[in-house]
N, C-alpha and C. Protein backbone atom coordinates (compact mmCIF):
# COMPACT_ATOMS: atom_id res chain seq x y z
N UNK A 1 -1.19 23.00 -17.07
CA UNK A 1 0.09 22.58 -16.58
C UNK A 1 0.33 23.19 -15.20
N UNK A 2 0.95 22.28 -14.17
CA UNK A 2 1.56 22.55 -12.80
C UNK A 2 2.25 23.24 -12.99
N UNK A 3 2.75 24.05 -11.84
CA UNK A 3 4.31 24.51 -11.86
C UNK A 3 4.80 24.74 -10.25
N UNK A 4 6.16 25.23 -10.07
CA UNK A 4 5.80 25.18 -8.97
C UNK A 4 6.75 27.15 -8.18
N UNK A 5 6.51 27.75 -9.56
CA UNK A 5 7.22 28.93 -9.37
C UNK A 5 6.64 29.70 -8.43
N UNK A 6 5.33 29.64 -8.14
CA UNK A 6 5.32 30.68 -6.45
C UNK A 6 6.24 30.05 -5.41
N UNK A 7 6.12 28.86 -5.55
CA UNK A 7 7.15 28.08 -4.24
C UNK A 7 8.42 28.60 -4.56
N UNK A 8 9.27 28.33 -5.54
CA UNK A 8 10.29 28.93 -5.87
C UNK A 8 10.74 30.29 -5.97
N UNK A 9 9.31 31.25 -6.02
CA UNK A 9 9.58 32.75 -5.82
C UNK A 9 10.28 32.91 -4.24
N UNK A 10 8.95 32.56 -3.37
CA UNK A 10 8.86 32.74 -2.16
C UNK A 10 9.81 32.26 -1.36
N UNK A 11 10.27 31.31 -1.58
CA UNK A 11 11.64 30.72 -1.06
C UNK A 11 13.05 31.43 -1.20
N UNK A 12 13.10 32.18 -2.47
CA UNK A 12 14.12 33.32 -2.57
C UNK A 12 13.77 34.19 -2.23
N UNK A 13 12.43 34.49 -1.58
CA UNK A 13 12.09 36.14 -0.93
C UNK A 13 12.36 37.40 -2.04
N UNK A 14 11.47 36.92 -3.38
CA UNK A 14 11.76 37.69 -4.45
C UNK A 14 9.97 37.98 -4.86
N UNK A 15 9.57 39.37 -4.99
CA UNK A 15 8.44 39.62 -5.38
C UNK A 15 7.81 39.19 -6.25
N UNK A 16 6.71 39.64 -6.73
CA UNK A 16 6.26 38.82 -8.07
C UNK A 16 7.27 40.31 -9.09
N UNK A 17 7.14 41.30 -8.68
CA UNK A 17 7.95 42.09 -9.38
C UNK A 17 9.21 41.88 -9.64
N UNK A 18 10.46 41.32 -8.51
CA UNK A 18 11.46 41.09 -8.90
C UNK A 18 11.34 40.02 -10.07
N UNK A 19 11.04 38.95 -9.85
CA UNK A 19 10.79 38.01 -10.76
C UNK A 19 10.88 38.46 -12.23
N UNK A 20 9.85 39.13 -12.08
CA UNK A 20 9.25 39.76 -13.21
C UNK A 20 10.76 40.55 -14.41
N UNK A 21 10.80 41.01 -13.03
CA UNK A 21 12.19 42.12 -14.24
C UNK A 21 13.34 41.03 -14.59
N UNK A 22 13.72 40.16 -13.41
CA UNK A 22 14.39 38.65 -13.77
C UNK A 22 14.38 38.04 -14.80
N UNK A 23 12.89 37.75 -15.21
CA UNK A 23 12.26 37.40 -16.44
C UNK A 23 12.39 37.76 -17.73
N UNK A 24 11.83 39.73 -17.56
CA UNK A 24 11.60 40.37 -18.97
C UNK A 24 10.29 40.21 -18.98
N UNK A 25 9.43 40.12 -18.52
CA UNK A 25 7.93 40.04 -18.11
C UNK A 25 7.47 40.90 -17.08
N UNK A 26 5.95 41.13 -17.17
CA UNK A 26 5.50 42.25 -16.47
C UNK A 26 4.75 41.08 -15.11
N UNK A 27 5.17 42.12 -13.72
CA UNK A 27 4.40 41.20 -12.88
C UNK A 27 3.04 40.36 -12.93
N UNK A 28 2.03 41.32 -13.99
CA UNK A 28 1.19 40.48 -14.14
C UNK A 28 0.91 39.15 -14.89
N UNK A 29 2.56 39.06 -15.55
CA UNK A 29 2.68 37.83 -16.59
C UNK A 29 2.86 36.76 -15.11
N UNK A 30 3.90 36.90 -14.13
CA UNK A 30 4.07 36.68 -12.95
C UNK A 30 3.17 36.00 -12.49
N UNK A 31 2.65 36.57 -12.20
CA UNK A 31 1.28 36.40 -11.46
C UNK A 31 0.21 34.96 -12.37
N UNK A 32 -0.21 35.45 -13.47
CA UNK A 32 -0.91 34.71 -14.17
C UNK A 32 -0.43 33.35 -14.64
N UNK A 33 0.96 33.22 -14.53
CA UNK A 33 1.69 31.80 -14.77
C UNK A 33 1.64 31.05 -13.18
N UNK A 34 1.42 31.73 -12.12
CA UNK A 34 1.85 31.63 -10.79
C UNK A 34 0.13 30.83 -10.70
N UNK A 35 -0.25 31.38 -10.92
CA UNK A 35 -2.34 30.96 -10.85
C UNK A 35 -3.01 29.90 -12.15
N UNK A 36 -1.51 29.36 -13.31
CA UNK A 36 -1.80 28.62 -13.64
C UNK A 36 -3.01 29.21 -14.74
N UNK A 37 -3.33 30.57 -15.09
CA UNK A 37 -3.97 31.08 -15.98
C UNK A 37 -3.25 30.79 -17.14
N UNK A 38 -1.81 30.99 -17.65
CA UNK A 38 -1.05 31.32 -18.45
C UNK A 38 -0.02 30.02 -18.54
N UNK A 39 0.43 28.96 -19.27
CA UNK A 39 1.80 28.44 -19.58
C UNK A 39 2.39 29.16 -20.48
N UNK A 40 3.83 29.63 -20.04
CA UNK A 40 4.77 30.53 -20.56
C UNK A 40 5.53 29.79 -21.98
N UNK A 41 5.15 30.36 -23.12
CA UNK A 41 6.35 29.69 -24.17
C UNK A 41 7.60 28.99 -23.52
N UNK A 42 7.87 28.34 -24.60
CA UNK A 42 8.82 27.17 -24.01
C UNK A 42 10.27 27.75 -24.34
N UNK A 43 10.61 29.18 -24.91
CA UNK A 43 12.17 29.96 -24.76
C UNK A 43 11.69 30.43 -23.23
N UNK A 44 10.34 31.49 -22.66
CA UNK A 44 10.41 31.44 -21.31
C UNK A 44 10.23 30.59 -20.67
N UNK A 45 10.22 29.23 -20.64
CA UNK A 45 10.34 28.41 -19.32
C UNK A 45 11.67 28.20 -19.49
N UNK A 46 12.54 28.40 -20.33
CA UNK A 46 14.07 28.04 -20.21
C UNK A 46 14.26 29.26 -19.09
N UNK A 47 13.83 30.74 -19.71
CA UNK A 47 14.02 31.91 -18.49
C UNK A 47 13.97 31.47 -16.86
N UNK A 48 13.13 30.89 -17.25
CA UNK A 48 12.26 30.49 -15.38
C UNK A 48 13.24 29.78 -14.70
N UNK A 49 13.75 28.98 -15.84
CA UNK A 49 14.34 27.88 -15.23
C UNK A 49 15.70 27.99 -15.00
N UNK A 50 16.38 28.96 -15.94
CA UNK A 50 17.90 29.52 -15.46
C UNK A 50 17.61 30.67 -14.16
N UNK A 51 16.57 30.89 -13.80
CA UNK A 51 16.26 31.94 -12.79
C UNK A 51 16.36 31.06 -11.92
N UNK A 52 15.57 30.13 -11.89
CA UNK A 52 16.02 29.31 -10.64
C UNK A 52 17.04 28.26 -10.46
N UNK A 53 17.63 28.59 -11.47
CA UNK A 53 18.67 27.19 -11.48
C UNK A 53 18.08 26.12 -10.93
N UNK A 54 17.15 25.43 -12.24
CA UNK A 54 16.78 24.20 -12.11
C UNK A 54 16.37 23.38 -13.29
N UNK A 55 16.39 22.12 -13.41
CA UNK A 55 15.60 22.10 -14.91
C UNK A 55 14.15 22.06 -15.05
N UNK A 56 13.53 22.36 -15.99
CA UNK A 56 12.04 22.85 -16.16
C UNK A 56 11.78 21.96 -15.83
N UNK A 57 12.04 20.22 -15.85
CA UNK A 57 11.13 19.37 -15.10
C UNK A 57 10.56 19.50 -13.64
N UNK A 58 11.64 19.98 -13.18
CA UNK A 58 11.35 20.55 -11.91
C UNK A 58 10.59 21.64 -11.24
N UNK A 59 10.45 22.17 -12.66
CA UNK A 59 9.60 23.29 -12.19
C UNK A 59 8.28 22.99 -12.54
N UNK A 60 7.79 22.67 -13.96
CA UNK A 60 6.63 22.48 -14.45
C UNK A 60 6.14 21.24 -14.66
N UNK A 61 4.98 20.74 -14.85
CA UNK A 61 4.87 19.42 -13.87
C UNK A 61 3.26 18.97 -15.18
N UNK A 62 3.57 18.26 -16.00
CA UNK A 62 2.57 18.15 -16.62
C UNK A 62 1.26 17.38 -16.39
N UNK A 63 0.17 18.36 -16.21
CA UNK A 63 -1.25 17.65 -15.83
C UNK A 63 -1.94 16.29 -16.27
N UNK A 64 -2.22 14.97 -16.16
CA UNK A 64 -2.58 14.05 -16.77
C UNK A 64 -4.05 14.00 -16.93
């Protein structure tokens, strides 16, 4: 699965650490969802997605 949360980090000028504590996740969870290693349970993509005030469609982008 796509996503597009480094864009959305970087655009708020928020670390992978801020994020992180934003979250309740450790930067390296951060990181590994950011590189597309990891899709985050679907209670944390609600997280992600009230972090960025957006809806998860917008954020995560399903691969065909």
């Amino acid at each position: 699965m796509k996503n597009r949360v480094r864009e959305l980090r970087t655009e708020r000028g928020w670390s992978q650490t801020e994020l992180g504590e934003r979250l309740g996740v450790s930067r390296q969870t951060v990181n590994a969802i950011e590189n597309e290693r990891y899709d985050p349970s679907l209670p944390l993509a609600f997280v992600i997605a009230r972090a960025f005030a957006r809806p998860i469609e917008q954020i995560f982008i399903e691969d065909n």
